[in-house]
Each structure stands twice: as structure tokens, then as C-alpha cells.
C-alpha atoms as a PDB file:
ATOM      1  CA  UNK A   1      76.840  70.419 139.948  1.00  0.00           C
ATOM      2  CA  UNK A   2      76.099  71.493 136.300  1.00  0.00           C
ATOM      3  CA  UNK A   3      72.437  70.136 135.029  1.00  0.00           C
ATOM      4  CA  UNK A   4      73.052  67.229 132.636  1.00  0.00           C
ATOM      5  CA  UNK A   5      70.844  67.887 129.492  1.00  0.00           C
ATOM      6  CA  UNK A   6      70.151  65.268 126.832  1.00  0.00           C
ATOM      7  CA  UNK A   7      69.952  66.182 122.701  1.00  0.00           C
ATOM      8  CA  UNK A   8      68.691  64.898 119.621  1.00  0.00           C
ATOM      9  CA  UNK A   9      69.613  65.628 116.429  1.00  0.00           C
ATOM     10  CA  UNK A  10      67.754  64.885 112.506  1.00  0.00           C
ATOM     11  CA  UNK A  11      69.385  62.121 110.731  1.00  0.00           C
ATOM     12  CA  UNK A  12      69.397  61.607 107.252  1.00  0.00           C
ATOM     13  CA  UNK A  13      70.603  59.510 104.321  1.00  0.00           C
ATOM     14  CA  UNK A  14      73.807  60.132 102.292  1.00  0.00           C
ATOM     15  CA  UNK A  15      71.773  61.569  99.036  1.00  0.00           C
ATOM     16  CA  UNK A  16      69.641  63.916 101.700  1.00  0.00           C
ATOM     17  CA  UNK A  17      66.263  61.682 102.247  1.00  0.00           C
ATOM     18  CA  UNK A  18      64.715  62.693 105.613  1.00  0.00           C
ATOM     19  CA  UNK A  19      64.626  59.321 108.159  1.00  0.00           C
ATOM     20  CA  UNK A  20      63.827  59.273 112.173  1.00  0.00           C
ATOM     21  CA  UNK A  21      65.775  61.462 114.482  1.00  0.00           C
ATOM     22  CA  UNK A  22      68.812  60.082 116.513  1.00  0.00           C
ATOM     23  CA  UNK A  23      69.659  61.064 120.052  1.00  0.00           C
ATOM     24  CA  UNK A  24      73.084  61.732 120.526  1.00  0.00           C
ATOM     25  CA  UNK A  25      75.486  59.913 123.219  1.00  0.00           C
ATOM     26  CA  UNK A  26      74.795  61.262 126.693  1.00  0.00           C
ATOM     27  CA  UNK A  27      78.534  60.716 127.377  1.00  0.00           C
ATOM     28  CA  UNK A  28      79.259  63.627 125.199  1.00  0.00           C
ATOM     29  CA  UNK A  29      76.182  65.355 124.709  1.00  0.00           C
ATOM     30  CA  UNK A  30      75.647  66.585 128.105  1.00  0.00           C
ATOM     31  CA  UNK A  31      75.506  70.239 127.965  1.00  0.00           C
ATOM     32  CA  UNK A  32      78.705  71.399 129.293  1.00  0.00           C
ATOM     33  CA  UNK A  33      80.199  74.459 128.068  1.00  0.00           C
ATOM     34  CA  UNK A  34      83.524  75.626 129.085  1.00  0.00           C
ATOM     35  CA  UNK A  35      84.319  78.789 127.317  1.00  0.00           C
ATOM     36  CA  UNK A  36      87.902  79.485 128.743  1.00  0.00           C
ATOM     37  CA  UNK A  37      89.154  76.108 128.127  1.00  0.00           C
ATOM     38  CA  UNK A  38      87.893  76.077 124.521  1.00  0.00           C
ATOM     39  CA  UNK A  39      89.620  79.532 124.130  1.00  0.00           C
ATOM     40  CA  UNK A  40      92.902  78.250 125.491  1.00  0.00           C
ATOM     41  CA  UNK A  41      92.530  75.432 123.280  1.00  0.00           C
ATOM     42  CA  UNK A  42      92.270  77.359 119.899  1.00  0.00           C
ATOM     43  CA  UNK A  43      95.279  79.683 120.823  1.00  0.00           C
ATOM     44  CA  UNK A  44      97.434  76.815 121.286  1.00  0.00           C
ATOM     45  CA  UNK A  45      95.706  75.129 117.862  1.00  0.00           C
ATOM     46  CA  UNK A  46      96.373  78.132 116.283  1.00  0.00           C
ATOM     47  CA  UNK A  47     100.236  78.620 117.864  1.00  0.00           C
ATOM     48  CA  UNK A  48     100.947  75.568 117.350  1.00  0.00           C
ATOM     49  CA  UNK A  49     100.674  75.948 113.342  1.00  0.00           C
ATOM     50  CA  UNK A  50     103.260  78.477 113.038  1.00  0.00           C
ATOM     51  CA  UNK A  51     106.488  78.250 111.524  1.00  0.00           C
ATOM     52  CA  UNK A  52     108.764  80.972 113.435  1.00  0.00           C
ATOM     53  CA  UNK A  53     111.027  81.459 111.622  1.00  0.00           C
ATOM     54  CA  UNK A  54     111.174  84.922 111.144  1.00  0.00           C
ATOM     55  CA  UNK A  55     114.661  86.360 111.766  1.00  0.00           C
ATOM     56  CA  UNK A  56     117.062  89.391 111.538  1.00  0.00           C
ATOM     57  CA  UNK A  57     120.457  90.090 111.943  1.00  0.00           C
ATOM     58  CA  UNK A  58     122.816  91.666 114.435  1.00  0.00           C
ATOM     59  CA  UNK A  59     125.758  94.084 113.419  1.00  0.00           C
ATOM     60  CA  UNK A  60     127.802  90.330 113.652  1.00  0.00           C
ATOM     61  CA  UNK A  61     125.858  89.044 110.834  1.00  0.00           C
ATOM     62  CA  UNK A  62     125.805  92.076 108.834  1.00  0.00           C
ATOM     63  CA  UNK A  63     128.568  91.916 105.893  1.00  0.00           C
ATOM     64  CA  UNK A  64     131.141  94.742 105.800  1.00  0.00           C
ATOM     65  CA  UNK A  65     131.595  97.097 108.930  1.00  0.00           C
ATOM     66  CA  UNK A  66     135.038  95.735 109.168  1.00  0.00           C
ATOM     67  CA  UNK A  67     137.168  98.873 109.157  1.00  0.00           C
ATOM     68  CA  UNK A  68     137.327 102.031 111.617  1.00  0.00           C
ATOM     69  CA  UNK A  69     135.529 104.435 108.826  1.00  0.00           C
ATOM     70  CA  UNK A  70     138.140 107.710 109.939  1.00  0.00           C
ATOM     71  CA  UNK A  71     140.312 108.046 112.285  1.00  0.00           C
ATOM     72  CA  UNK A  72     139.544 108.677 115.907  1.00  0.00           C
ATOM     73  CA  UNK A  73     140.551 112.258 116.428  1.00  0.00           C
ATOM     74  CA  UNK A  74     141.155 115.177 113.991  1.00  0.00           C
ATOM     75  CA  UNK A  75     138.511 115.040 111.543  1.00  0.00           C
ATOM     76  CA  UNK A  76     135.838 116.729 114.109  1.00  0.00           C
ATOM     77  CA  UNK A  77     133.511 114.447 113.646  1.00  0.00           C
ATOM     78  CA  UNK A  78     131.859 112.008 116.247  1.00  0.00           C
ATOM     79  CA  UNK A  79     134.069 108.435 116.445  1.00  0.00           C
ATOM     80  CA  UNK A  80     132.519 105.760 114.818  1.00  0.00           C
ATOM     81  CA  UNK A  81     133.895 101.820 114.930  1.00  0.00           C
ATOM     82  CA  UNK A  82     132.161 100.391 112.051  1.00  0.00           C
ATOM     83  CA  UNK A  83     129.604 100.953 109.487  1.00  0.00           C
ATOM     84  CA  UNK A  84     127.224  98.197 110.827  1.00  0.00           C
ATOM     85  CA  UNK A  85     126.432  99.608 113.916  1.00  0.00           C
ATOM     86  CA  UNK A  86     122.330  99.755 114.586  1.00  0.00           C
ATOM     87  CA  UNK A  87     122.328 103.691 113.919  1.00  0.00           C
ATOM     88  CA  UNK A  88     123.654 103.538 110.795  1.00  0.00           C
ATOM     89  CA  UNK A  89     122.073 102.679 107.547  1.00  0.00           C
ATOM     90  CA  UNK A  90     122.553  99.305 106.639  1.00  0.00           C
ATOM     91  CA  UNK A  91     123.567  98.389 110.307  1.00  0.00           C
ATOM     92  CA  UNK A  92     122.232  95.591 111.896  1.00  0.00           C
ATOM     93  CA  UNK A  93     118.991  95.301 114.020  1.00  0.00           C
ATOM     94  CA  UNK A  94     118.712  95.543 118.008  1.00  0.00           C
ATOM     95  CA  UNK A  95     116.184  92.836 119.324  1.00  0.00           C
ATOM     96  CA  UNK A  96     114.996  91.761 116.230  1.00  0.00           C
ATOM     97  CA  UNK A  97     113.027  88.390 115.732  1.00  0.00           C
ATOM     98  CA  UNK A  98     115.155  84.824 115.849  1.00  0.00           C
ATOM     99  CA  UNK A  99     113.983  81.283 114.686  1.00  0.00           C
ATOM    100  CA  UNK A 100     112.065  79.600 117.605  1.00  0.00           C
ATOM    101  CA  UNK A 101     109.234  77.661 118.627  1.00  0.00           C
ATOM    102  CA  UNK A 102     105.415  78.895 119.619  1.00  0.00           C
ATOM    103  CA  UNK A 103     103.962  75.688 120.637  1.00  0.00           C
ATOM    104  CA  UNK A 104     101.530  75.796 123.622  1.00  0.00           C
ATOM    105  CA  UNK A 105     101.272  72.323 125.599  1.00  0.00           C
ATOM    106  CA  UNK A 106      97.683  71.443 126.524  1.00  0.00           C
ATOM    107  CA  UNK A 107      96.736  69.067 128.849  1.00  0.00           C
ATOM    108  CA  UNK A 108      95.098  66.006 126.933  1.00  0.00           C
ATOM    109  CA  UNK A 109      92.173  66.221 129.593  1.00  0.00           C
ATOM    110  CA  UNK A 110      91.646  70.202 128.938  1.00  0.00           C
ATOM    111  CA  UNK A 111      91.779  68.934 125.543  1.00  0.00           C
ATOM    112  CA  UNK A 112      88.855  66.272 125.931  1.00  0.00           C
ATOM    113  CA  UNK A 113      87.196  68.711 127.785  1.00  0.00           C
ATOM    114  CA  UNK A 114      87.399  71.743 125.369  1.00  0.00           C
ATOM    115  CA  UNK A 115      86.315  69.226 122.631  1.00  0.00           C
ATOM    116  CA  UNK A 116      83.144  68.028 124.508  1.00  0.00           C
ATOM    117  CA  UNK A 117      82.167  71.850 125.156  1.00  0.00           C
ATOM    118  CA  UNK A 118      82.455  72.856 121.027  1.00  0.00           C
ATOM    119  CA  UNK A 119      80.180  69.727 120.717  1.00  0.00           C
ATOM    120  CA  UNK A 120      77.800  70.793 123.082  1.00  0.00           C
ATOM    121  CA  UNK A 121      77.707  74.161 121.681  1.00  0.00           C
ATOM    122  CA  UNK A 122      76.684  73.152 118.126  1.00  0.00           C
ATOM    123  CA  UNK A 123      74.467  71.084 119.740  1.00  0.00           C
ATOM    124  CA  UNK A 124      72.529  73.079 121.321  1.00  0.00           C
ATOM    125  CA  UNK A 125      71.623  75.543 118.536  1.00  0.00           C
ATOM    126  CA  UNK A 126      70.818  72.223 116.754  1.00  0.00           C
ATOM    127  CA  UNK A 127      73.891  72.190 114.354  1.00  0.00           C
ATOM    128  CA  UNK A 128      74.335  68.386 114.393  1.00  0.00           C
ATOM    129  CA  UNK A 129      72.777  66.646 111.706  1.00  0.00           C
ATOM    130  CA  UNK A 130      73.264  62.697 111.484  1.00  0.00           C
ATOM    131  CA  UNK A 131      74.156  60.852 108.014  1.00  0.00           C
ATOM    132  CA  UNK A 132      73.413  57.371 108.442  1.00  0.00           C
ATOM    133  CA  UNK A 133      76.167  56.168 105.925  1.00  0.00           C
ATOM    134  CA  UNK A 134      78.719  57.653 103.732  1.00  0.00           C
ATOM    135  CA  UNK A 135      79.503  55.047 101.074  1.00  0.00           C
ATOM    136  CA  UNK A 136      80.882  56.860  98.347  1.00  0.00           C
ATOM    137  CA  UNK A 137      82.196  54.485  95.384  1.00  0.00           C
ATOM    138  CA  UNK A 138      83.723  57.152  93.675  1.00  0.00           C
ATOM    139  CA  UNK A 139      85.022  60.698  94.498  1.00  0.00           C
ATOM    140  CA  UNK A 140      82.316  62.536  93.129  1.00  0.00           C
ATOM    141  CA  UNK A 141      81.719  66.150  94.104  1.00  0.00           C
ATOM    142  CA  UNK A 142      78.468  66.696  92.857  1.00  0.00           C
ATOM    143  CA  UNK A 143      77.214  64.352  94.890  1.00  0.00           C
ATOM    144  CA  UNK A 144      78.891  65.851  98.133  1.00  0.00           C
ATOM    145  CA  UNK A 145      76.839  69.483  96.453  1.00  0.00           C
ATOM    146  CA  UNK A 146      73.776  67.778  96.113  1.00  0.00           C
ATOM    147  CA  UNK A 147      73.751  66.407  99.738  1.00  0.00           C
ATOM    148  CA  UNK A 148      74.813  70.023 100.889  1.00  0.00           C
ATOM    149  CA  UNK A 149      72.139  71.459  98.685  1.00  0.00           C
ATOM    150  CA  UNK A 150      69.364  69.094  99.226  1.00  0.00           C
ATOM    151  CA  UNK A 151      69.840  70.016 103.733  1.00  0.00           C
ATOM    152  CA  UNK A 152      70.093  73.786 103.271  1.00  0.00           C
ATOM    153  CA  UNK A 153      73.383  74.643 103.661  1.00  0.00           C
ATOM    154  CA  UNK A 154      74.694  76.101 100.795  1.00  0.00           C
ATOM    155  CA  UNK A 155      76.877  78.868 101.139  1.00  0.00           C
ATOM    156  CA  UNK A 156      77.457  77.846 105.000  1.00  0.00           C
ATOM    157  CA  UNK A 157      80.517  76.051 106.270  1.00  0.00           C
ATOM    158  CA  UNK A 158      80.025  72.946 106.775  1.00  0.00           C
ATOM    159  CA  UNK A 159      82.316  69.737 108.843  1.00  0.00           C
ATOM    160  CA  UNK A 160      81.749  66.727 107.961  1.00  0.00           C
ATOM    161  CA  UNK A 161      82.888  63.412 110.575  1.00  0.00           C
ATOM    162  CA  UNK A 162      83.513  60.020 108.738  1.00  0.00           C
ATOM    163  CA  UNK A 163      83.817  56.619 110.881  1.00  0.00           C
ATOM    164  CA  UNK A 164      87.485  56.358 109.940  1.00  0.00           C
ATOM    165  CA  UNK A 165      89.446  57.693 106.562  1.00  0.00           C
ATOM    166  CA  UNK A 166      87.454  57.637 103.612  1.00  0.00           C
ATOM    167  CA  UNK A 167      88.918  58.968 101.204  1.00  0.00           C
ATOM    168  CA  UNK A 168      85.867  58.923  98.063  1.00  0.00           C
ATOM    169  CA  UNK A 169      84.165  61.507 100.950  1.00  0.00           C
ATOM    170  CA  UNK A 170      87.165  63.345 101.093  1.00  0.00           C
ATOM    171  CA  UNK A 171      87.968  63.829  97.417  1.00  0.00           C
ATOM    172  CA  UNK A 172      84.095  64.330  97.192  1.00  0.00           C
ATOM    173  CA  UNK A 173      84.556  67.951  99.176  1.00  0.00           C
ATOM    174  CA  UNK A 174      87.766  68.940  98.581  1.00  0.00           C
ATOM    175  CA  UNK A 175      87.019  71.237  95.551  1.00  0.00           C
ATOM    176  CA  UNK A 176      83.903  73.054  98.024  1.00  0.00           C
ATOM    177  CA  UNK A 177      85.474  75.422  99.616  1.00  0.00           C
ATOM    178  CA  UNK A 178      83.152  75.844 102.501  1.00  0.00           C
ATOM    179  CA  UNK A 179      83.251  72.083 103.456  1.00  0.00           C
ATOM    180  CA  UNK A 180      85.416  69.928 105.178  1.00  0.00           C
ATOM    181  CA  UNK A 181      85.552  66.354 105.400  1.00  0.00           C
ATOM    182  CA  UNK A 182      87.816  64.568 108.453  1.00  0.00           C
ATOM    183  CA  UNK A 183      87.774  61.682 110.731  1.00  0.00           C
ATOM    184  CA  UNK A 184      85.650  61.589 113.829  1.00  0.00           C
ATOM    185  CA  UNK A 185      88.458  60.972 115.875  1.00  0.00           C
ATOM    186  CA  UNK A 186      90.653  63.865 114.574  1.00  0.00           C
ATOM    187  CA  UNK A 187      88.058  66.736 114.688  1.00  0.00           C
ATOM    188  CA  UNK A 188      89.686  69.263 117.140  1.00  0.00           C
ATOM    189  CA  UNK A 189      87.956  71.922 119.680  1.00  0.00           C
ATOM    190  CA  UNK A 190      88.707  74.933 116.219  1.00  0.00           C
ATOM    191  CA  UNK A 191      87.570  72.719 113.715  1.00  0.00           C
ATOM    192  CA  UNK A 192      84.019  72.207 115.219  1.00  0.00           C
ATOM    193  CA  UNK A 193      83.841  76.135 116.559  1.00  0.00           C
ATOM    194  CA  UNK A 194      84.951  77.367 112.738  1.00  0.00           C
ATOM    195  CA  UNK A 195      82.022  75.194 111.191  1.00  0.00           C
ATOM    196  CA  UNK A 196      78.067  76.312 111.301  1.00  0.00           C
ATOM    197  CA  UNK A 197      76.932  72.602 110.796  1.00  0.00           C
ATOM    198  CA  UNK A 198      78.484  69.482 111.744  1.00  0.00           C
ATOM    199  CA  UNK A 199      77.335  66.554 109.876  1.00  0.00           C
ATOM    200  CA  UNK A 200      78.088  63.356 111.572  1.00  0.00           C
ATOM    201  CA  UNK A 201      78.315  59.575 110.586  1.00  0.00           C
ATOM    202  CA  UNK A 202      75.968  57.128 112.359  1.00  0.00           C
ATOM    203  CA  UNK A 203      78.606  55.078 113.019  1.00  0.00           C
ATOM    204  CA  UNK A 204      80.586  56.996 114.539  1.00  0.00           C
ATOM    205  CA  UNK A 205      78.949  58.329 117.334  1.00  0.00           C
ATOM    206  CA  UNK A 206      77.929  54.435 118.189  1.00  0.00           C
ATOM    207  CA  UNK A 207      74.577  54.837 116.198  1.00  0.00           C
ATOM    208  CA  UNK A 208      73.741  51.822 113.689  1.00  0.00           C
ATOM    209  CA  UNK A 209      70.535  52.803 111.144  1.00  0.00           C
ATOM    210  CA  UNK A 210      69.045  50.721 108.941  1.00  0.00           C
ATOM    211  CA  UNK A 211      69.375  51.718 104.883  1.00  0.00           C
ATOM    212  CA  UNK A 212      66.194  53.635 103.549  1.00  0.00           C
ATOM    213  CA  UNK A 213      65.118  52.583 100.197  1.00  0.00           C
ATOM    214  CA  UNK A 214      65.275  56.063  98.360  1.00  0.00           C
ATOM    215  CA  UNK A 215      65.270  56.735  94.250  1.00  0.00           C
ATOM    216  CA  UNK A 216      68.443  57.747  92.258  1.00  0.00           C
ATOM    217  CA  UNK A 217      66.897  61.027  91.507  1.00  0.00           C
ATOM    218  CA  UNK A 218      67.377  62.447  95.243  1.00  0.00           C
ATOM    219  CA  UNK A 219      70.790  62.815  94.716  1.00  0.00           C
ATOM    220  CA  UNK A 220      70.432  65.526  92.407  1.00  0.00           C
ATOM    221  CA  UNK A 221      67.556  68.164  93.294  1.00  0.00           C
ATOM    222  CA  UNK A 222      65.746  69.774  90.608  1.00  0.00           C
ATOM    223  CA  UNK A 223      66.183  72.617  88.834  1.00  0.00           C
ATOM    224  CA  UNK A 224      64.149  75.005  87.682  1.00  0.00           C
ATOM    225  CA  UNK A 225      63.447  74.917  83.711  1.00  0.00           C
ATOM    226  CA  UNK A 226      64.913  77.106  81.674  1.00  0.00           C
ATOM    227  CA  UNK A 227      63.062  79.461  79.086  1.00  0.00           C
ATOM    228  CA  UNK A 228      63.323  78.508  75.879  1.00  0.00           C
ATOM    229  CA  UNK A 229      65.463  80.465  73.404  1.00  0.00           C
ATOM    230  CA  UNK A 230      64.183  82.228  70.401  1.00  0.00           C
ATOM    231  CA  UNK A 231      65.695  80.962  67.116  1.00  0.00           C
ATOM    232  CA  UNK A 232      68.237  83.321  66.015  1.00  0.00           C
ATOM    233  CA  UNK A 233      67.187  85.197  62.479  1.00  0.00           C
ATOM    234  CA  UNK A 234      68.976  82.952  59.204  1.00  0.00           C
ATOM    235  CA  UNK A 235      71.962  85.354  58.184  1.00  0.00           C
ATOM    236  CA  UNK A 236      72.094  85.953  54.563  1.00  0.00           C
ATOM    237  CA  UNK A 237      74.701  84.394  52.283  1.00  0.00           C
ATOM    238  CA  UNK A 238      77.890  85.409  51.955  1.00  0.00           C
ATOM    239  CA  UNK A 239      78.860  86.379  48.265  1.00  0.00           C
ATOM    240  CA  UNK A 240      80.824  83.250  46.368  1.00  0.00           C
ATOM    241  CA  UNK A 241      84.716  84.220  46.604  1.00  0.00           C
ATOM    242  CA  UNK A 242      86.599  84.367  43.494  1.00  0.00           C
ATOM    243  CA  UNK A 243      89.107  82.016  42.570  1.00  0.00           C
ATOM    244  CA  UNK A 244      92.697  82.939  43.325  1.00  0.00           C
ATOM    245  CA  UNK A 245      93.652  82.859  39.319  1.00  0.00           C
ATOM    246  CA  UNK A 246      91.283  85.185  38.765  1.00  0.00           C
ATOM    247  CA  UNK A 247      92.241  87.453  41.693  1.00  0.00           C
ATOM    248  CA  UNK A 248      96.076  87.254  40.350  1.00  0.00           C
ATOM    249  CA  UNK A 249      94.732  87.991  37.084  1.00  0.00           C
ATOM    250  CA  UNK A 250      92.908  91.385  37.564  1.00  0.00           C
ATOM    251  CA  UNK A 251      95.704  92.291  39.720  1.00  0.00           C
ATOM    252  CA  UNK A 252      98.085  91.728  36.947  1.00  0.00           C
ATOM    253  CA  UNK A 253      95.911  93.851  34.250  1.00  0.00           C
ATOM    254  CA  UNK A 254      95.661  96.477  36.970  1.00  0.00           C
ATOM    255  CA  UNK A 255      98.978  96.622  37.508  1.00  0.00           C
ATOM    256  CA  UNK A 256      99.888  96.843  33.797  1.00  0.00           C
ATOM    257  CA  UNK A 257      97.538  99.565  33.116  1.00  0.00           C
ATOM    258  CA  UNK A 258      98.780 101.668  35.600  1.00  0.00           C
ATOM    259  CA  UNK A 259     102.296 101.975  34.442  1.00  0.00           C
ATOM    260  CA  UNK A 260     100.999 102.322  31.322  1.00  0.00           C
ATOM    261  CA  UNK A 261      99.454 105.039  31.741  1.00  0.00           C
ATOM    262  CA  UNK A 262     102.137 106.238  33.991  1.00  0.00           C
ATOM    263  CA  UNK A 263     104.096 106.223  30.898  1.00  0.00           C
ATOM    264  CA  UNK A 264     101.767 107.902  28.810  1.00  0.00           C
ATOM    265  CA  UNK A 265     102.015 111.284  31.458  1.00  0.00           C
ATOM    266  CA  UNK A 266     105.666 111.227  31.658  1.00  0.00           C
ATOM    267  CA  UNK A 267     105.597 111.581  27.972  1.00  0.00           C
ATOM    268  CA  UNK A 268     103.333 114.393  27.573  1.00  0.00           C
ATOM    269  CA  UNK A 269     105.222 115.746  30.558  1.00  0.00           C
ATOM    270  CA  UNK A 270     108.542 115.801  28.634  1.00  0.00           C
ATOM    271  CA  UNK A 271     106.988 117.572  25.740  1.00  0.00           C
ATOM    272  CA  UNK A 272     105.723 120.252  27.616  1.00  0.00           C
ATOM    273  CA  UNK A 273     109.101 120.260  28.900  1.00  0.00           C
ATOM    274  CA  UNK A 274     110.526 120.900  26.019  1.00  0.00           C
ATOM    275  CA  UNK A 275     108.303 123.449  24.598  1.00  0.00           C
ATOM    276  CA  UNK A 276     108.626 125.331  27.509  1.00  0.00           C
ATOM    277  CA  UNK A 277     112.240 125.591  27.129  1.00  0.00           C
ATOM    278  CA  UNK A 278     112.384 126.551  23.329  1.00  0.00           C
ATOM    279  CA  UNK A 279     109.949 129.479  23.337  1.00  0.00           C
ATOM    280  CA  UNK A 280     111.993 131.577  25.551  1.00  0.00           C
ATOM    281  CA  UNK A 281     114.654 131.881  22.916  1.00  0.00           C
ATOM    282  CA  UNK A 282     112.229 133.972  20.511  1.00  0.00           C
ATOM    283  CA  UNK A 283     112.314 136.556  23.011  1.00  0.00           C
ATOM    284  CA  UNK A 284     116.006 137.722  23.003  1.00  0.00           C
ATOM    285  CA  UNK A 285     115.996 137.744  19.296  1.00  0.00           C
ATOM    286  CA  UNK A 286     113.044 140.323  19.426  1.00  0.00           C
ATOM    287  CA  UNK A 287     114.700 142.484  21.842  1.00  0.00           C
ATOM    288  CA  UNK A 288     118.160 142.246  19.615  1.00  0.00           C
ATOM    289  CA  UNK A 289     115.879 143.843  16.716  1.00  0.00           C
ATOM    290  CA  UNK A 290     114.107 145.982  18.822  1.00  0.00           C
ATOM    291  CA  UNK A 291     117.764 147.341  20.190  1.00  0.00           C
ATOM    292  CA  UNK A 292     119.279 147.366  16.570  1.00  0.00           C
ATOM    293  CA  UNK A 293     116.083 149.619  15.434  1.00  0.00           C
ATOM    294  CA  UNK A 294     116.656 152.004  18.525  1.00  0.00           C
ATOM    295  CA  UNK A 295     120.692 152.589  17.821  1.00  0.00           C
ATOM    296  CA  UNK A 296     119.694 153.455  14.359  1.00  0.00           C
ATOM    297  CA  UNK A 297     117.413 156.732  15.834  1.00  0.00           C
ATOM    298  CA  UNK A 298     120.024 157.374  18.102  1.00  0.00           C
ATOM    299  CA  UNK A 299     122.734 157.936  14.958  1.00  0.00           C
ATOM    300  CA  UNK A 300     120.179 159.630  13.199  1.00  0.00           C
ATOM    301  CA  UNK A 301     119.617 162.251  15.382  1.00  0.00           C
ATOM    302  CA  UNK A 302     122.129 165.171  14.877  1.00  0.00           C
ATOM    303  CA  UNK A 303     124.560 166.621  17.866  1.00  0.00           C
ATOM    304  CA  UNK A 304     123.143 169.625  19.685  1.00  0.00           C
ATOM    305  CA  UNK A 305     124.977 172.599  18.940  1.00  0.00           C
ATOM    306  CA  UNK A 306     126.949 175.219  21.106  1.00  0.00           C
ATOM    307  CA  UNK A 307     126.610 178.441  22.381  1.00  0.00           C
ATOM    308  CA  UNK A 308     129.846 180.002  21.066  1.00  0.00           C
ATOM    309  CA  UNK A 309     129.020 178.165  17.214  1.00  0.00           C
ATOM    310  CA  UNK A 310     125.768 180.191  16.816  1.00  0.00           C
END
């Protein structure tokens, strides 16, 4: 027969005061650790969550298919009934998955048992910690963070056992993601062996401790000051905006100097213009006189003579 062992475990108050140590129930603190029965009792935990219903279909579910695709003999191919067959694309599936149930039946005494030895486990790397009372008024979940904070276990995942449903405790932790709050009698055999630290109520474990008189300012640990900040340098002034009559009015007198002015070049363009396009008609009248002057030597000039006339 297994040596019975016996276990104590630190207690504390709800806002993290140190009190006495508790020594936990001999009844279910007694050392035992079953390994295979708290395996089989996490598979089935585990099985037991699934849906399944994961399913395919068969060349009878399959839409279409229907019709002989050719003819049986002639076309030298190989004969083929339907287009949903498994080897063809779009055909249905051989031995696929159908809807049905995983749940694994345990026995509710390999149950008990598997419980007691995820207890005794925790226990015995000194995982249990005892709250004497968990009286919440309102869900508050910086007081669940400073309790957390205040024992050391931040960033570790932590279970924590109320003496029936409470739910101020519950809406306390349920934005933490790395704690979980749940009645003592619904804890399971996976719940305790996912957890680092289990954080029990007195009560529930048949314990019944006596308030400590502790100060408001336990529930919140301190923090460490922050440096100062150094004043930011005074930025300069920002020039007064103008009014927006007087905006509209420099935009006007902008506006009409520019297309007077625009005018003034498309006049002085035009006259160029025109210059331009009377001085070429000097030319042709100089090279009429200049033409008349060379006809007049030309008729001047008398005929050469010929040989015979000589």
C-alpha cells in the first residue's frame, strides 16, 4: 500500500495579505498519483468537446453524373457510367468523414480518482495557495490583477476555485487571459493539470479563517514613480490671419491686373502682326523696278551679226 503523505499550503487574504498556513484535507491530499488514469481522463475531456461533424460526399450525393457520358463501344475509349465516379474530377469521395459522435465514457470513480491525482500533483510542487474569502461586491478586474500581482504570478496561468458560483469573481478574471475562475465542485482532472497555480477558497475545501484586518492600499501594489517630464520649449506665435474680405479683395485686384495686362500684350502682339505683314510688300515693288531697269539694257543692246552679212 501507497504511503499516505499529508500537505500544507500558504493561505492568504483576497487583496494578497500574508496570514497562517492551512493544511489541506487528508481525504484528498494524500499523495496519490495516477498518471494513466489522469491521461485517460483528459483524452476523453478533450474528445468529448468535439463537434464531428465533418463530412463528405459519395458519388450519390454528388449533383450531376446522371447520364452515360459516350456510348459503350465505338468511340475507343475506356467505358465510363457517370461523371461522379471517385476517379474523376468532381466525383465523389471513397471513405470520407461522416457526422458522428467522439465521446469517451469514463467511469465516475476513474473520474474521482484522476481528479484527486491532478490535486496531489499541484500539491506537491506547492501550487496550492489558500484565499480565505472571495467577497467581491463588484466585478472589478483590477482587483482580480492586483491579487495575481501582489502573490507572484503574473504572466502564469492561474485556476481559481470559488465555494459555489460567484459571479463578481468571475467577471473579475474574465478579461485576464491567463486566469480562470470556476466552482470547486466543477474543476475537472484538465483544468487543474493546464493551470501552474491553483488558488483555492477556504471554504471550500472545509477550512473556516477568521478575517485579517488589512488597509485599502494592499489591494493595489505600488508602483514605481515615474520621472518627471521636462517642460516642452513655448512655440512661437503664429502670424494673425487676415480677414476673408481682405483675402477676396487682393485676389480680386490680382486677378484684374492680370488680364489687364494680358490685354496690353495681345495688343502690342497684333501690331507687330501687322507690321510684319505690310513690309513684305515693298519688296516686290523693288524687284518690279529692278526688272523694268534690266529689260531696258536688254533692248538696248544691238543683235549680233552674221557671218555671211560681214
Amino acid at each position: 500500500m501507497a504511503e499516505t503523505m499529508s500537505f500544507d499550503a500558504a493561505a492568504y487574504t483576497a487583496r494578497g495579505t500574508e496570514r497562517e498556513r492551512v493544511t489541506l484535507p487528508g481525504d484528498l491530499f494524500d499523495g496519490t498519483v495516477n498518471m494513466p488514469v489522469m491521461h485517460q481522463a483528459v483524452k476523453a475531456f478533450l474528445a468529448n468537446q468535439r463537434q464531428g461533424n465533418a463530412k463528405t460526399k459519395t458519388r450519390g450525393f454528388v449533383t450531376g453524373g446522371n447520364q452515360k457520358p459516350w456510348k459503350q463501344k465505338g468511340t475507343g475509349r475506356a467505358r465510363q457510367g457517370s461523371t461522379r465516379a471517385p476517379h474523376w474530377v468532381g466525383g465523389g469521395t471513397v471513405f470520407g468523414p461522416t457526422p458522428r459522435s467522439y465521446a469517451e465514457y469514463v467511469p465516475r470513480q476513474v473520474r474521482a480518482l484522476a481528479r484527486k491525482s491532478a490535486f496531489n500533483a499541484r500539491a506537491r510542487e506547492s501550487a496550492v495557495l489558500v484565499i480565505d474569502r472571495f467577497d467581491f461586491d463588484a466585478p472589478k478586474t483590477q482587483r482580480m490583477r492586483a491579487l495575481v500581482d501582489s502573490l507572484g504570478l503574473t504572466g502564469r496561468k492561474v485556476l481559481v476555485l470559488t465555494d459555489g458560483v460567484k459571479p463578481n469573481v468571475f467577471l473579475s478574471a474574465r478579461n485576464l487571459p491567463t486566469t480562470h475562475v470556476m466552482p470547486y465542485s466543477d474543476v475537472s482532472t484538465y483544468h487543474l493539470l493546464w493551470s501552474d497555480v491553483v488558488l483555492v477558497e477556504a471554504s471550500a475545501i472545509g477550512h473556516a479563517l477568521e478575517p485579517v484586518a488589512e488597509s485599502e492600499a494592499a489591494e493595489r501594489p505600488a508602483r514605481a514613480a515615474r520621472p518627471a517630464r521636462e517642460p516642452k520649449p513655448a512655440r512661437e506665435p503664429k502670424p494673425a490671419r487676415e480677414p476673408r474680405a481682405a483675402k477676396a479683395a487682393t485676389k480680386g485686384a490680382a486677378k484684374k491686373s492680370a488680364t489687364k495686362s494680358a490685354a496690353k500684350s495681345a495688343a502690342t502682339r497684333g501690331a507687330a502682326k501687322s507690321a510684319a505683314k505690310s513690309a513684305p510688300s515693298a519688296k516686290p515693288a523693288a524687284k518690279r523696278a529692278s526688272g523694268g531697269a534690266a529689260a531696258k539694257k536688254t533692248a538696248r543692246k544691238p543683235a549680233p551679226k552674221k557671218k555671211g552679212e560681214e
